[in-house]
Structure formats: structure tokens, C-alpha cells
PDB file of N, CA and C in Angstrom:
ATOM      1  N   UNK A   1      -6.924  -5.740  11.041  1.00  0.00           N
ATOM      2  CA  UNK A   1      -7.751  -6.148   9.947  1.00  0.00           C
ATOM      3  C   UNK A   1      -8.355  -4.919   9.291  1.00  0.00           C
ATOM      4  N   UNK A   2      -8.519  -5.052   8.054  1.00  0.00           N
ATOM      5  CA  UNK A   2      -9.458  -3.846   7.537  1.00  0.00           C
ATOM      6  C   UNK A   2      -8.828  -4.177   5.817  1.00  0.00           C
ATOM      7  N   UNK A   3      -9.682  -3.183   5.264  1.00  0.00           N
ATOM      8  CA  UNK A   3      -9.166  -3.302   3.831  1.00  0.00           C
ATOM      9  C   UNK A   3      -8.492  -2.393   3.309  1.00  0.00           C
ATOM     10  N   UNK A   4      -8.382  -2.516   2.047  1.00  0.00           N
ATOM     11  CA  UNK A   4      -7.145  -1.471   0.870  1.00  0.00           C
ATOM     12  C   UNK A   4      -8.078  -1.233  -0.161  1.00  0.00           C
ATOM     13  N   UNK A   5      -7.790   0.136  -0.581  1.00  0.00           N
ATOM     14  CA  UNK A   5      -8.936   0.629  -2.110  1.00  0.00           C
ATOM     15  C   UNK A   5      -7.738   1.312  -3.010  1.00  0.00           C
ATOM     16  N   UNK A   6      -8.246   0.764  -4.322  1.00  0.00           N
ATOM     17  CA  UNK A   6      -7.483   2.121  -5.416  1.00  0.00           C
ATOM     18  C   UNK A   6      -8.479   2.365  -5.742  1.00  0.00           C
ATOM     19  N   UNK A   7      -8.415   4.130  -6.510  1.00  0.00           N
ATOM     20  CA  UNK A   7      -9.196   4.712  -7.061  1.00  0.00           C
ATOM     21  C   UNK A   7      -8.594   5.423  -8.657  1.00  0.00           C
ATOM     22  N   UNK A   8      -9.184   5.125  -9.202  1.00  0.00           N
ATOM     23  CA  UNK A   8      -8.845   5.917 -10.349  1.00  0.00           C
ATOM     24  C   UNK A   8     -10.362   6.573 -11.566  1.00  0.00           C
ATOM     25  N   UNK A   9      -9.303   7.689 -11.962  1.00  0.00           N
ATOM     26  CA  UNK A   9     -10.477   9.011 -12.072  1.00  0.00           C
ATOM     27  C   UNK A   9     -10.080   9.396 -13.445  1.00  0.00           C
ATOM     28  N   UNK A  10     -10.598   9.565 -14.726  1.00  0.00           N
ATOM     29  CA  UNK A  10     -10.103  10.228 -15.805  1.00  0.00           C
ATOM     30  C   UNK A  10     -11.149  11.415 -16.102  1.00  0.00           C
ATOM     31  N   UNK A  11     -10.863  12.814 -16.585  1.00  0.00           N
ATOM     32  CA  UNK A  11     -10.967  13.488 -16.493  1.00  0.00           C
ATOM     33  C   UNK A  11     -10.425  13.984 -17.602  1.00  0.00           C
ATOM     34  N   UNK A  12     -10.893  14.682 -18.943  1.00  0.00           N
ATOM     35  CA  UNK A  12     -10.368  15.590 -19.722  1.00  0.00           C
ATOM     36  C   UNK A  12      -8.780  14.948 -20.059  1.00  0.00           C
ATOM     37  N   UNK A  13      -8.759  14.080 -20.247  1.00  0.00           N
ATOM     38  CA  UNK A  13      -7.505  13.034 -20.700  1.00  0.00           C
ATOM     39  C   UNK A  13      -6.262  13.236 -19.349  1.00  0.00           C
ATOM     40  N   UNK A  14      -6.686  13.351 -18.073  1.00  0.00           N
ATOM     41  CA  UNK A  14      -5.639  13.146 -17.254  1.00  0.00           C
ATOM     42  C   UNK A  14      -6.300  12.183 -16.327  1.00  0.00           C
ATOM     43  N   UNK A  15      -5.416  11.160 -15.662  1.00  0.00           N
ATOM     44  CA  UNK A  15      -5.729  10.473 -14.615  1.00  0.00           C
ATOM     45  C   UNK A  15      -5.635   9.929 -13.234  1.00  0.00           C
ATOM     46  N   UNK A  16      -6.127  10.459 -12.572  1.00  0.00           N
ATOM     47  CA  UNK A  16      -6.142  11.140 -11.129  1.00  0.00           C
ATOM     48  C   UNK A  16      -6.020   9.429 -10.483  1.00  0.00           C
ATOM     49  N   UNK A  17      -5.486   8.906  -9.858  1.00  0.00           N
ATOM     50  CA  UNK A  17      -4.702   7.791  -8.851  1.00  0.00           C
ATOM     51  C   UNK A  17      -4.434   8.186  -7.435  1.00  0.00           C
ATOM     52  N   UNK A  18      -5.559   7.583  -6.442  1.00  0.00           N
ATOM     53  CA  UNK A  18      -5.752   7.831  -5.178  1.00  0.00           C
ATOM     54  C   UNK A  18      -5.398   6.182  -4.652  1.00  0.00           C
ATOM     55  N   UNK A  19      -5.290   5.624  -3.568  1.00  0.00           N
ATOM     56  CA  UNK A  19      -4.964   4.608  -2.727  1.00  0.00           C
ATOM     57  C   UNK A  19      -4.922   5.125  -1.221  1.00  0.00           C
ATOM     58  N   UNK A  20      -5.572   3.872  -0.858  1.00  0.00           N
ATOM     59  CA  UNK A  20      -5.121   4.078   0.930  1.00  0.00           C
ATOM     60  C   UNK A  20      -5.686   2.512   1.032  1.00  0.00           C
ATOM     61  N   UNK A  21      -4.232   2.369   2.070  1.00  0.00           N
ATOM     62  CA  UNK A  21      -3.875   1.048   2.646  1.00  0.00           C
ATOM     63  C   UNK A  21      -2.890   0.874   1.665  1.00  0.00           C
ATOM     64  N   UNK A  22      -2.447  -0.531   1.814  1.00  0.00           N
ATOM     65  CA  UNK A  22      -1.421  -1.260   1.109  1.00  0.00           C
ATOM     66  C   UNK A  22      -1.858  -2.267   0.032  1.00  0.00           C
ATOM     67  N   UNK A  23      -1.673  -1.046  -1.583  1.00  0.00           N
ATOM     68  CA  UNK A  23      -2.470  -2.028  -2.293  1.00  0.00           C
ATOM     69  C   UNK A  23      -1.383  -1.579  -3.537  1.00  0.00           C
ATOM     70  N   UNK A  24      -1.065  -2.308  -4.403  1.00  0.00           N
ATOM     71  CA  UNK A  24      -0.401  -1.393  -5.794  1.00  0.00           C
ATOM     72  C   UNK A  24      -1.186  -0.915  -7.011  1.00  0.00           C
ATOM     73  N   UNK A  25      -1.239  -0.138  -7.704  1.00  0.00           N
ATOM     74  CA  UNK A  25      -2.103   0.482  -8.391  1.00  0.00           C
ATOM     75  C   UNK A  25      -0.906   0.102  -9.940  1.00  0.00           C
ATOM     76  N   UNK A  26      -1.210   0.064 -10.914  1.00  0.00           N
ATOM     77  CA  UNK A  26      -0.982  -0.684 -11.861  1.00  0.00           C
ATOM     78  C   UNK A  26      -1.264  -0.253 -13.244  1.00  0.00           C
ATOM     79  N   UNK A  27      -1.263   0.456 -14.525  1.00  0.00           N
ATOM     80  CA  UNK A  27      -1.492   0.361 -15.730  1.00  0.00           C
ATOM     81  C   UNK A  27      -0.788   0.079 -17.164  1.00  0.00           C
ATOM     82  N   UNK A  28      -1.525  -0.791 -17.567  1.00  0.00           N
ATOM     83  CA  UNK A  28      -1.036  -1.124 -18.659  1.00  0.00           C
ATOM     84  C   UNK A  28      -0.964  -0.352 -19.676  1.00  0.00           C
ATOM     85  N   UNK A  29       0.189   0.200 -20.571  1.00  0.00           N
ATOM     86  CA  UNK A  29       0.693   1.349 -21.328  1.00  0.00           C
ATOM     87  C   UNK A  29       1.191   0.740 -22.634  1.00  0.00           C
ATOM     88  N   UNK A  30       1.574   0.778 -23.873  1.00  0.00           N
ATOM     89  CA  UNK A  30       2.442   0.824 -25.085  1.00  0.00           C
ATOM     90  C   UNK A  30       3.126  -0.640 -23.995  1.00  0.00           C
ATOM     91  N   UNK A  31       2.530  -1.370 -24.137  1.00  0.00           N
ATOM     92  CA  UNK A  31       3.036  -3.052 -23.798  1.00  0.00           C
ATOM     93  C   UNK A  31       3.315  -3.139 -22.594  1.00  0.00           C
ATOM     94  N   UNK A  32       3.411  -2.126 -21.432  1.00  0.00           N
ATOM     95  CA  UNK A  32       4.381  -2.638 -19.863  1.00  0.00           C
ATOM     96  C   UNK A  32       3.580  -2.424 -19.315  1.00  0.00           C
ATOM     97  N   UNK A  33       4.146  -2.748 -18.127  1.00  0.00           N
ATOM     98  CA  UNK A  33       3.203  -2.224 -16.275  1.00  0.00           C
ATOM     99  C   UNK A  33       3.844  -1.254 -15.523  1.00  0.00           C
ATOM    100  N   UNK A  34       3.232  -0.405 -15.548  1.00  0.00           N
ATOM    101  CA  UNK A  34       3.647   0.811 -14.939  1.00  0.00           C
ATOM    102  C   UNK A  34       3.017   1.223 -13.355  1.00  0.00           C
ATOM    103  N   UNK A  35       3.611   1.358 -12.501  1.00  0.00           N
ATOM    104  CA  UNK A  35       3.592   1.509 -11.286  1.00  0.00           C
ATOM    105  C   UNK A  35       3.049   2.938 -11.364  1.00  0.00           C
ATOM    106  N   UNK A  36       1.916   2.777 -10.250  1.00  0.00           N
ATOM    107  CA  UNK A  36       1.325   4.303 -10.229  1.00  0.00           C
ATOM    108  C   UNK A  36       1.963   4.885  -8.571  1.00  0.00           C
ATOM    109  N   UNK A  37       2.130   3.473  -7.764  1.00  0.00           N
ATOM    110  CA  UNK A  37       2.060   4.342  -6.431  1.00  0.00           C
ATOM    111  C   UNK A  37       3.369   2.735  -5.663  1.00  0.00           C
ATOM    112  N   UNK A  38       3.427   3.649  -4.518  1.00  0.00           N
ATOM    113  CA  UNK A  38       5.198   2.847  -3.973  1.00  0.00           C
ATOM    114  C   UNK A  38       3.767   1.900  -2.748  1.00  0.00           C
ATOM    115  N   UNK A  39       4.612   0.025  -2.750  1.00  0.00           N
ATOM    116  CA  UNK A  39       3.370  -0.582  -1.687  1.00  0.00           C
ATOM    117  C   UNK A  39       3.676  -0.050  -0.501  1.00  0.00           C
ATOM    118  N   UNK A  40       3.637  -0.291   0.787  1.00  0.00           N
ATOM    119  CA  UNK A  40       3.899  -0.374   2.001  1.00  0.00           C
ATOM    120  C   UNK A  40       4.195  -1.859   2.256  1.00  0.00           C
ATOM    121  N   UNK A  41       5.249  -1.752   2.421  1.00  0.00           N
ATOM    122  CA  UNK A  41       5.594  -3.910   3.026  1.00  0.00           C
ATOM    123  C   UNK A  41       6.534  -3.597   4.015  1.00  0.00           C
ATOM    124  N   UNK A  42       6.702  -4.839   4.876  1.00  0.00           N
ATOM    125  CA  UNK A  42       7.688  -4.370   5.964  1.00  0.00           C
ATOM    126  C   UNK A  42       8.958  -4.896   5.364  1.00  0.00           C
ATOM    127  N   UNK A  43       9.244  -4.892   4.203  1.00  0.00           N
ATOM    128  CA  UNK A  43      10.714  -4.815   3.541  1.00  0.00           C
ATOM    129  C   UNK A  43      11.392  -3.862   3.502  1.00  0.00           C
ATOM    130  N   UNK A  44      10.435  -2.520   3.331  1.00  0.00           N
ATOM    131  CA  UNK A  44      10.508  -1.279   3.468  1.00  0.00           C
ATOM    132  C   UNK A  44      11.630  -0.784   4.052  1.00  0.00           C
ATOM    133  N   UNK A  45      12.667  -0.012   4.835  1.00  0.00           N
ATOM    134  CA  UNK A  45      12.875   0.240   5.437  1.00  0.00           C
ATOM    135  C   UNK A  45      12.124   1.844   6.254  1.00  0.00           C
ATOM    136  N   UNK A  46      11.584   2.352   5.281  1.00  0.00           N
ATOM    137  CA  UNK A  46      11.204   3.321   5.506  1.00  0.00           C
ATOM    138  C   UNK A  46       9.762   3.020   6.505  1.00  0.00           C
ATOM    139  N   UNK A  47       8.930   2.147   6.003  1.00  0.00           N
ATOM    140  CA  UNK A  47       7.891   1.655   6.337  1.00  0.00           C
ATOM    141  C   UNK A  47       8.192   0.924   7.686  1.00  0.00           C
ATOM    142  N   UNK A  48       9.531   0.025   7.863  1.00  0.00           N
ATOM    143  CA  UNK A  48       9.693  -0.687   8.745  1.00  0.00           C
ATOM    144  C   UNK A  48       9.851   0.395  10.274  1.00  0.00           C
ATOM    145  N   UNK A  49      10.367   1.319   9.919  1.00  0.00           N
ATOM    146  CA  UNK A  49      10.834   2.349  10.570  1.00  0.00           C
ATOM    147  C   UNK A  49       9.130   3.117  11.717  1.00  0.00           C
ATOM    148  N   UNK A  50       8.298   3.149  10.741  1.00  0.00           N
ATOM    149  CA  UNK A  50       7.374   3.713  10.827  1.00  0.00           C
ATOM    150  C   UNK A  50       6.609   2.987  11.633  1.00  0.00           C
ATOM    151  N   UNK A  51       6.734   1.379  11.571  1.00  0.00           N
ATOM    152  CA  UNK A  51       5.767   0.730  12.060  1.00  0.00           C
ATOM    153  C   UNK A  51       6.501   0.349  14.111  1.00  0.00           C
ATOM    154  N   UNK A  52       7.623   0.643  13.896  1.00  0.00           N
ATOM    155  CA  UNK A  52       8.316   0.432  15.267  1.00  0.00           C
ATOM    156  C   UNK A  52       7.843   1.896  16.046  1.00  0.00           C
ATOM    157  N   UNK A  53       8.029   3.035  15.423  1.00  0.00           N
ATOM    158  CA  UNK A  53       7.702   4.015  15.981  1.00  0.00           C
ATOM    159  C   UNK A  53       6.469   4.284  16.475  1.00  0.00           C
ATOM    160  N   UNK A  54       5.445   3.569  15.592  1.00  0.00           N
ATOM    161  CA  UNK A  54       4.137   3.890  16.223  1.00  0.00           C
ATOM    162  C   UNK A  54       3.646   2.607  17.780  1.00  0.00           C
ATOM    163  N   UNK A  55       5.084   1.829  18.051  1.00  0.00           N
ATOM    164  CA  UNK A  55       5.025   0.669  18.996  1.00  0.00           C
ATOM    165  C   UNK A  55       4.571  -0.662  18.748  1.00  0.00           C
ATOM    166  N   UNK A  56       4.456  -1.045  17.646  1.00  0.00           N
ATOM    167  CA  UNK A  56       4.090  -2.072  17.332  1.00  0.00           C
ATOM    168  C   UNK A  56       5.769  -2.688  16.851  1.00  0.00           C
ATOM    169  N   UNK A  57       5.631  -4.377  16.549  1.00  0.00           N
ATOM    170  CA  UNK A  57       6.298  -4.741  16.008  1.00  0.00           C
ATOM    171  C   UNK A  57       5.890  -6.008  15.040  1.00  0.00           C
ATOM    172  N   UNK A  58       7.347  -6.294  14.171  1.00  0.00           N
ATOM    173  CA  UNK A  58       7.008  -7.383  13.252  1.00  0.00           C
ATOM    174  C   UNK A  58       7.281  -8.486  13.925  1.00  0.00           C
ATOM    175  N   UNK A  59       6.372  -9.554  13.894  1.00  0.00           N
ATOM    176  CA  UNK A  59       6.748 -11.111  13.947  1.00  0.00           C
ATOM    177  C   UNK A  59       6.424 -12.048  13.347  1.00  0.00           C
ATOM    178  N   UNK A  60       7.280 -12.864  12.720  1.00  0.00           N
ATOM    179  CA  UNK A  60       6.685 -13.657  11.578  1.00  0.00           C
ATOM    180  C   UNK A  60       6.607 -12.994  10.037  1.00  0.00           C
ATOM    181  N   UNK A  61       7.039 -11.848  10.246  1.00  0.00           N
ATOM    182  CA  UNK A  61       6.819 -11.501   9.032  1.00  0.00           C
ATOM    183  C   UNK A  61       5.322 -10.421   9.157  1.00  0.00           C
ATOM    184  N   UNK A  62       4.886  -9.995  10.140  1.00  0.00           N
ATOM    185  CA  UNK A  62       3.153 -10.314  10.349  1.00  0.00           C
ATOM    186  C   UNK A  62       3.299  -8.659  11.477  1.00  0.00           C
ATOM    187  N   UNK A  63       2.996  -7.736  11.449  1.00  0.00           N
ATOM    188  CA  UNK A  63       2.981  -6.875  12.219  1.00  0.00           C
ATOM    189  C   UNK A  63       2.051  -7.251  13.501  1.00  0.00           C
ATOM    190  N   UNK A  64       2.540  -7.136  14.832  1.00  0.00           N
ATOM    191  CA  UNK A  64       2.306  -7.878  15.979  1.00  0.00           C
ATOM    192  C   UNK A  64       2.261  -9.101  15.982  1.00  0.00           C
ATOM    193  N   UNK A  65       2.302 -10.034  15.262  1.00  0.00           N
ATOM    194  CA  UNK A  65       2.006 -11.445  14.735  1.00  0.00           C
ATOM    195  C   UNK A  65       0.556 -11.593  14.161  1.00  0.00           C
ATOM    196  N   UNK A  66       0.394 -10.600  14.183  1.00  0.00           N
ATOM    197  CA  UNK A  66      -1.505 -11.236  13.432  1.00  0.00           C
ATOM    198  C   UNK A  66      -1.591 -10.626  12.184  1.00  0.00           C
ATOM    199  N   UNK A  67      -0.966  -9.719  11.577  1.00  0.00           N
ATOM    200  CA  UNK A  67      -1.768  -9.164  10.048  1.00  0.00           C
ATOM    201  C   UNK A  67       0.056  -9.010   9.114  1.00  0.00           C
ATOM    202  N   UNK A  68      -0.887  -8.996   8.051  1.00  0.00           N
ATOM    203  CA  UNK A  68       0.848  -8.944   7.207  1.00  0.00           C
ATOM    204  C   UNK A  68       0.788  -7.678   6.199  1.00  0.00           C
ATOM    205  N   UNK A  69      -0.497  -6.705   6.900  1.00  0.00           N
ATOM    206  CA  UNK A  69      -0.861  -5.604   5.540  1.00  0.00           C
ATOM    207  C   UNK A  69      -0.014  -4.673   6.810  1.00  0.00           C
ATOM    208  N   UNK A  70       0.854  -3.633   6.211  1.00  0.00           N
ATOM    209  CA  UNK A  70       0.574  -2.727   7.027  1.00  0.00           C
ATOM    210  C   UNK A  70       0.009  -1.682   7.031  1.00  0.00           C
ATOM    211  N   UNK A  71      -0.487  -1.192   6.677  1.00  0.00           N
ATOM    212  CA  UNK A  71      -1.673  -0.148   6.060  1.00  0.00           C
ATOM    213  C   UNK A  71      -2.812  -0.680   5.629  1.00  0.00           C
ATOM    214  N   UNK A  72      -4.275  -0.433   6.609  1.00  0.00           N
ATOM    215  CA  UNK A  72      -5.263  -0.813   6.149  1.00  0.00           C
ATOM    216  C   UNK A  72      -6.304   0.360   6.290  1.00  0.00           C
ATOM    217  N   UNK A  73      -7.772   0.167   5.894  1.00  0.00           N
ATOM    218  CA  UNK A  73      -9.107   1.169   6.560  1.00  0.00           C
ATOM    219  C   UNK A  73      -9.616   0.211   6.597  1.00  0.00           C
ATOM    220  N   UNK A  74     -10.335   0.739   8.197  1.00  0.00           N
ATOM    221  CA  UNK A  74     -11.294  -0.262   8.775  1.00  0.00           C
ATOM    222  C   UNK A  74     -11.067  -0.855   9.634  1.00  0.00           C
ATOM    223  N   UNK A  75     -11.063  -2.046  10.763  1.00  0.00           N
ATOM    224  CA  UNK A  75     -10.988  -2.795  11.053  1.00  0.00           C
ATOM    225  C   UNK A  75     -11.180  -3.676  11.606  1.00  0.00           C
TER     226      UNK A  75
END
């Protein structure tokens, strides 16, 4: 358990995009949605990879069977 934050920062017309946990960060541009940052899901393979290595596993869809974030703060 625990939560997910985005942060975003403008500065002298640039804009600084921080995240931690599993959250998507998002802006709307000249009409679209533009992806600021990649989620963490256990679709992943890369992610899936990561979450076996640290000894845990998926069940249900649900890392150990109880949570479905995999990346959180806090908990």
C-alpha cells in the first residue's frame, strides 16, 4: 500500500516532470495527450522482470495477491 505523486515545475518557459510510484503524467498540447513519463504495470515486461527479481510475485493480476500498483511511497 502507499501512494503515487506527479510533480510538475515551470520555470523560465521549460517544464521540469518528476513522478514516483506508478502514476502517468499527461499534457495537453496543440489538441493531443502527450505522455510525459513510461507507467509501471505488470504488462511490462521489463517491470515484470523486476518485480520477480526483487522475490515477490504476481497473482491475480495483483503483486503477491494484495496490491495491483507496482511502484508506490509509503505504506
Amino acid at each position: 500500500m502507499g501512494t503515487t505523486a506527479n510533480i510538475l515545475f515551470i520555470k523560465d518557459n521549460f517544464l521540469y516532470s518528476a513522478n514516483v510510484g506508478d502514476s502517468m503524467t499527461v499534457i495537453y498540447k496543440n489538441g493531443r495527450a502527450i505522455k510525459l513519463n513510461q507507467q509501471h504495470r505488470i504488462e511490462s515486461q521489463m517491470e515484470l522482470e523486476r518485480i520477480k527479481k526483487s522475490g515477490a510475485n504476481i497473482v491475480n493480476n495483483r503483486v503477491n495477491g494484495k496490491i495491483n500498483l507496482t511502484r508506490a511511497i509509503g505504506k
